[in-house]
N, C-alpha and C. Protein backbone atom coordinates (compact mmCIF):
# COMPACT_ATOMS: atom_id res chain seq x y z
N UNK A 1 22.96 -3.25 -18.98
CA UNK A 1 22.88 -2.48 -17.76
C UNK A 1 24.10 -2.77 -16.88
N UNK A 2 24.51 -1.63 -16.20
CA UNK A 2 25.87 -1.97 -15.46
C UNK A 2 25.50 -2.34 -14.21
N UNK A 3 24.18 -1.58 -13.93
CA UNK A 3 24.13 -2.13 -12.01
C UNK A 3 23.06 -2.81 -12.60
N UNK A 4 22.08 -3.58 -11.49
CA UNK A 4 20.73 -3.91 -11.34
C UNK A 4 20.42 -2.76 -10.56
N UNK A 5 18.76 -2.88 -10.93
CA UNK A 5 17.93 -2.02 -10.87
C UNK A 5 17.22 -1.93 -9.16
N UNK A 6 17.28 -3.14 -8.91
CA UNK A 6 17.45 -3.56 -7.24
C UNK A 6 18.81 -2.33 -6.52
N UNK A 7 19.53 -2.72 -6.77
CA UNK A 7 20.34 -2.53 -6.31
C UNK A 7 20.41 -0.43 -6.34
N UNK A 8 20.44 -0.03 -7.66
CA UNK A 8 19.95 1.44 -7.48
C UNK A 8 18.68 1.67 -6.63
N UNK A 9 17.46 0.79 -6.61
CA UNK A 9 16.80 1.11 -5.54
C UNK A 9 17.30 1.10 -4.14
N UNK A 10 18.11 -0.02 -3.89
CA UNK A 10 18.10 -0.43 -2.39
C UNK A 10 18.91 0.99 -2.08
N UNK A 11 20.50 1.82 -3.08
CA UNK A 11 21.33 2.47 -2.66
C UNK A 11 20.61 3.74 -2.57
N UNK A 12 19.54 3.86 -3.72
CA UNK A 12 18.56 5.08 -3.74
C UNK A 12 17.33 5.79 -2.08
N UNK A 13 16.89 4.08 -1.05
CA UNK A 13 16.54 4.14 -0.35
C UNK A 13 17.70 4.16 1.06
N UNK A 14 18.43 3.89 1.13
CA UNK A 14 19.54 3.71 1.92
C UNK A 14 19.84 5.07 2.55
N UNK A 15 20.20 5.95 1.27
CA UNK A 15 20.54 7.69 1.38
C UNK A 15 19.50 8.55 1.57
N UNK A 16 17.87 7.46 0.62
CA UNK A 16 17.14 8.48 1.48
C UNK A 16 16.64 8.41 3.09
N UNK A 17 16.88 7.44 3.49
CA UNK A 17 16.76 6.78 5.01
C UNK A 17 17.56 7.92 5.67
N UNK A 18 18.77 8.04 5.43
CA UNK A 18 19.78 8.43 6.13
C UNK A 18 19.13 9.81 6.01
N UNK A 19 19.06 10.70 4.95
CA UNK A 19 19.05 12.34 4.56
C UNK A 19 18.13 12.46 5.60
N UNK A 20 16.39 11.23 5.47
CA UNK A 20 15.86 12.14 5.96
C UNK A 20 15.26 11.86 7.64
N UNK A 21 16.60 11.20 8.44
CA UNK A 21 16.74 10.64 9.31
C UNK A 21 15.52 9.42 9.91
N UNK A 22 14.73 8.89 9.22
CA UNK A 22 13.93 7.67 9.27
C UNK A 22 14.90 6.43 9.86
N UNK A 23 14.27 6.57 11.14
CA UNK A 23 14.78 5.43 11.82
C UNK A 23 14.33 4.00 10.95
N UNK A 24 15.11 3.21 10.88
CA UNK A 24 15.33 1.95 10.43
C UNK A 24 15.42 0.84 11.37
N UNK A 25 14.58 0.32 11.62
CA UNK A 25 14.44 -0.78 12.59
C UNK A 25 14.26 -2.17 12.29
N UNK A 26 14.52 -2.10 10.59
CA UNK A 26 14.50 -3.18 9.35
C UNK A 26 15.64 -3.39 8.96
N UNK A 27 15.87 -4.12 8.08
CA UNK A 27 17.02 -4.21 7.29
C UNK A 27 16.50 -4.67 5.74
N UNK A 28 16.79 -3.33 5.07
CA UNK A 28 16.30 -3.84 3.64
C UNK A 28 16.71 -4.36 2.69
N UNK A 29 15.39 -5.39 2.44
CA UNK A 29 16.00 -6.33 1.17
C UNK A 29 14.20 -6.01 0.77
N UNK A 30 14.14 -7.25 0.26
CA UNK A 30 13.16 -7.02 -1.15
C UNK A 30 11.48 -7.04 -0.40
N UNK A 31 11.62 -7.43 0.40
CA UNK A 31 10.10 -7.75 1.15
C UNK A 31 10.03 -6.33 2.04
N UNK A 32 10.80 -5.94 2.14
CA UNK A 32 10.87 -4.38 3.10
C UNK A 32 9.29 -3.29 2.44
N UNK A 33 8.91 -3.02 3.40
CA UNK A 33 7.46 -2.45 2.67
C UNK A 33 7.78 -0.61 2.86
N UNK A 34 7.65 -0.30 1.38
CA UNK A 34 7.91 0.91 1.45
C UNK A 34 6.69 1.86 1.98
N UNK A 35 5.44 1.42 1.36
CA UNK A 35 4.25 2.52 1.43
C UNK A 35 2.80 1.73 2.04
N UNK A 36 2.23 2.31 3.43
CA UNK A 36 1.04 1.56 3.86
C UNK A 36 1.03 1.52 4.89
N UNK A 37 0.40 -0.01 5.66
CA UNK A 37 -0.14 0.68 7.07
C UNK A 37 1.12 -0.20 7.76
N UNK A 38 2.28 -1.06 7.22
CA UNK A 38 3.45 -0.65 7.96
C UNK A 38 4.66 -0.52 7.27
N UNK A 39 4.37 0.69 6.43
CA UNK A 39 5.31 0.92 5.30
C UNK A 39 6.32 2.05 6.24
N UNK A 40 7.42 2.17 5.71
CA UNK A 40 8.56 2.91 5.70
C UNK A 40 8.71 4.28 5.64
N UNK A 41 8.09 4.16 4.61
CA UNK A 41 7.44 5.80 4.33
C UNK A 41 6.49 6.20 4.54
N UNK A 42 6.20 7.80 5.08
CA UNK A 42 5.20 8.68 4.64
C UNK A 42 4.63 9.38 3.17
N UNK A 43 3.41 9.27 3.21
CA UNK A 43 3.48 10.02 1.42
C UNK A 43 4.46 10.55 1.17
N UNK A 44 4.34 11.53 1.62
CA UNK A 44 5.09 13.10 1.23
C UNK A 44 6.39 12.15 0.95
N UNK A 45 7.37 11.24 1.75
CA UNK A 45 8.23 11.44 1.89
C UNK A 45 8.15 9.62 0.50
N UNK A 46 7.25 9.66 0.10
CA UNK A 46 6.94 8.73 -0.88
C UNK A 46 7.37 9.26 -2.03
N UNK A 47 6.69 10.19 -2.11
CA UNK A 47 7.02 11.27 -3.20
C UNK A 47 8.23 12.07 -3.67
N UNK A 48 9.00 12.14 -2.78
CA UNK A 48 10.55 12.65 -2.77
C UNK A 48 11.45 11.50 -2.81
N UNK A 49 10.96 10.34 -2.39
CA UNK A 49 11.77 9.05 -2.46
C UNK A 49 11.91 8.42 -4.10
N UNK A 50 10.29 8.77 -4.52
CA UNK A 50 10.41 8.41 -6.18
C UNK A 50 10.89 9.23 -7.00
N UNK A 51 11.04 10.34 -6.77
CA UNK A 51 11.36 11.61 -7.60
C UNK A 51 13.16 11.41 -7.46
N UNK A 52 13.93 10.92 -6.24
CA UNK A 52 15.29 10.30 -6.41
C UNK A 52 15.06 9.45 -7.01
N UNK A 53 14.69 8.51 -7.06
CA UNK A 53 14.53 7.35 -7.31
C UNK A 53 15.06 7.64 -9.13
N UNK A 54 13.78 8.09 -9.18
CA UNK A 54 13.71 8.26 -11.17
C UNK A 54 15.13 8.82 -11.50
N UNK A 55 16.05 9.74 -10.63
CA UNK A 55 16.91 10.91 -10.99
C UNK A 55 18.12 10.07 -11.24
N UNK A 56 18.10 8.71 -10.12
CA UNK A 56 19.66 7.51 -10.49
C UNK A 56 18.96 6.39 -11.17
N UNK A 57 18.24 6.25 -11.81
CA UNK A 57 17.79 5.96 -12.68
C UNK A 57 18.13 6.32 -14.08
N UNK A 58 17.57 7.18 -13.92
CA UNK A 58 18.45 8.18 -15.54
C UNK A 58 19.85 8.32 -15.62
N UNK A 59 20.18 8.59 -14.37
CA UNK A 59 21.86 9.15 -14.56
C UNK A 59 22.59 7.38 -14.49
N UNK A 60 21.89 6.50 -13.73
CA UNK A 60 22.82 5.38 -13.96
C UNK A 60 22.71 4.17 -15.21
N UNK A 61 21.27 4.58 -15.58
CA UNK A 61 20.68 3.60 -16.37
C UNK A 61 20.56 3.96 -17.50
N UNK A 62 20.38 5.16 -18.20
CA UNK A 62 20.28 6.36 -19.28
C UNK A 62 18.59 5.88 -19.94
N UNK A 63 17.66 6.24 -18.65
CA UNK A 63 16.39 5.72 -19.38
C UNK A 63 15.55 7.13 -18.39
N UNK A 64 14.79 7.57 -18.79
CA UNK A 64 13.88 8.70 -18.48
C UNK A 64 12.37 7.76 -17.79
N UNK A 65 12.35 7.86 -16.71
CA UNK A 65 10.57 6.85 -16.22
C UNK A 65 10.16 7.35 -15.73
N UNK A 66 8.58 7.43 -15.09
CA UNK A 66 7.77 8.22 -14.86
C UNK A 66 7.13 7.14 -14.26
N UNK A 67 7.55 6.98 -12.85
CA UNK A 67 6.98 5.54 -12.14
C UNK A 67 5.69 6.17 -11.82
N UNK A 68 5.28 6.99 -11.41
CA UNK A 68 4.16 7.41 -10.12
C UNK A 68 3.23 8.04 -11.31
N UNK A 69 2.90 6.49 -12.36
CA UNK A 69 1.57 7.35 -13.70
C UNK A 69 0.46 6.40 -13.58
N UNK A 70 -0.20 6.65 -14.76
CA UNK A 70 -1.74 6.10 -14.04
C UNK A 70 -1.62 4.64 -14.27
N UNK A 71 -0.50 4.16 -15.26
CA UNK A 71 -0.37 2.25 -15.17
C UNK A 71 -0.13 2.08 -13.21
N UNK A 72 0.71 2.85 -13.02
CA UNK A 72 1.28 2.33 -11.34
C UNK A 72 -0.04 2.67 -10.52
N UNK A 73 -0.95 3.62 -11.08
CA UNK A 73 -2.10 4.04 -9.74
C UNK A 73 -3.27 2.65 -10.20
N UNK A 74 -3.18 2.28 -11.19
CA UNK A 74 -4.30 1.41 -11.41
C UNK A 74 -3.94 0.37 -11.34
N UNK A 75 -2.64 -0.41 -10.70
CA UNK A 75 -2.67 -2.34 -10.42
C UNK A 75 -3.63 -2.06 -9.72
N UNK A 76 -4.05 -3.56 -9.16
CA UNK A 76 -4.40 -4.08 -7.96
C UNK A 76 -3.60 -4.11 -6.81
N UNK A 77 -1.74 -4.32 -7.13
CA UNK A 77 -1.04 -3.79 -5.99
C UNK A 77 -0.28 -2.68 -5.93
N UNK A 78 -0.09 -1.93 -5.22
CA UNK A 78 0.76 -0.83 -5.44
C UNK A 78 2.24 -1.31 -5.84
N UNK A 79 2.82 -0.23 -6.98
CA UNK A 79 4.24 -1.10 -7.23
C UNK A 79 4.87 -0.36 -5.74
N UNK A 80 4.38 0.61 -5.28
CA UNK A 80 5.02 1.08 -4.06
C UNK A 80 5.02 0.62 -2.94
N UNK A 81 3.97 -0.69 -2.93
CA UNK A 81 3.97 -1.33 -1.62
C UNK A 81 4.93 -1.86 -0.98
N UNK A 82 5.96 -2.51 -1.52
CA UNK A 82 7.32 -3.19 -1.10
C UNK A 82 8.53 -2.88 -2.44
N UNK A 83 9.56 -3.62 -2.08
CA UNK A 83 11.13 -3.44 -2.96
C UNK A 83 10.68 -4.22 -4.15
N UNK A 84 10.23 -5.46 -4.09
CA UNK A 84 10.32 -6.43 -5.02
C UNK A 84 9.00 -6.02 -5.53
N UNK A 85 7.80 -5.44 -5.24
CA UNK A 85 7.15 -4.99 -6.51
C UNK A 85 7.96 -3.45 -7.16
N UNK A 86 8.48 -3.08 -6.24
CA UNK A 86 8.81 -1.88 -7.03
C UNK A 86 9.94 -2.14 -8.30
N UNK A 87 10.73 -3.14 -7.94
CA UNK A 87 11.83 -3.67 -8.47
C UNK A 87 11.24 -4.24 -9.62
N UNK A 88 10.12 -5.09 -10.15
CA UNK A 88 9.56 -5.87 -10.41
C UNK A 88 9.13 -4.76 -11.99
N UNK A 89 7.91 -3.66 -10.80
CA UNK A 89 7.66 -2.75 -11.96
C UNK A 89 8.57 -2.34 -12.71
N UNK A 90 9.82 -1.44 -12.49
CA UNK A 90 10.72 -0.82 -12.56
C UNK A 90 11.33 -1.62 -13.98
N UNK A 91 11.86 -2.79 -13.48
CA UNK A 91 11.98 -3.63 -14.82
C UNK A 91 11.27 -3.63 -15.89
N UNK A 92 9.59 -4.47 -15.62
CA UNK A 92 8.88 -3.99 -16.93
C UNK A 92 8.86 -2.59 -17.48
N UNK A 93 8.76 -1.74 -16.89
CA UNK A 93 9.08 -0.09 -17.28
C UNK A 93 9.88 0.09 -18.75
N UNK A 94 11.29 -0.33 -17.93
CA UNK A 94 12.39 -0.34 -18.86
C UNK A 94 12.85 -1.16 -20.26
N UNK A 95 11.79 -2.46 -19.90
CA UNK A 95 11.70 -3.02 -21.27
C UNK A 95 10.72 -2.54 -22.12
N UNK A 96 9.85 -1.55 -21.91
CA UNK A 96 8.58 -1.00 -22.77
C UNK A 96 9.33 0.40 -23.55
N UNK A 97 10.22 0.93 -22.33
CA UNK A 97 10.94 1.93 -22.65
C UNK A 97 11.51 1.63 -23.54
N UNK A 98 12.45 0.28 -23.99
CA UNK A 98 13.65 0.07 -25.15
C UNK A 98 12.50 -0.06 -26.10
């Protein structure tokens, strides 16, 4: 892998912060909570965040994922709750994928 997978997330959330003018009153690193009752995001805007997400993923990583399936709806934690579970999932993903 040329980047880490952190790191396409953090640049993946960064641009979507900016596009979709979400004030930032955080500074994100890995504990930053993306989804919940003081998450970052709104669904909707949950949903457009993973759908980039997957798109520099593929184009930087050359792997096709499908984060938002029924392994991710059935933990006990959401991988969407923060960076470092998402980061966390994201990894195992990609080693099931090879």
């Amino acid at each position: 892998m040329n980047r880490s997978v952190k790191s396409i997330i953090e640049e993946t959330l960064r641009s979507f912060v900016k596009e979709e003018e979400i004030e930032l009153l955080i500074e994100i690193n890995e504990d930053t909570r993306l989804f919940g009752s003081s998450g970052l995001l709104s669904s909707i805007q949950l949903v457009s965040f993973i759908t980039e997400l997957e798109e520099n993923l593929e184009d930087d990583l050359d792997v096709e994922l499908i984060l938002a399936d029924e392994k991710a709806m059935s933990r006990r934690t959401s991988p969407f709750y923060s960076m470092k579970y998402l980061t966390s999932y994201i990894e195992e993903k990609i080693k099931d994928y090879e």
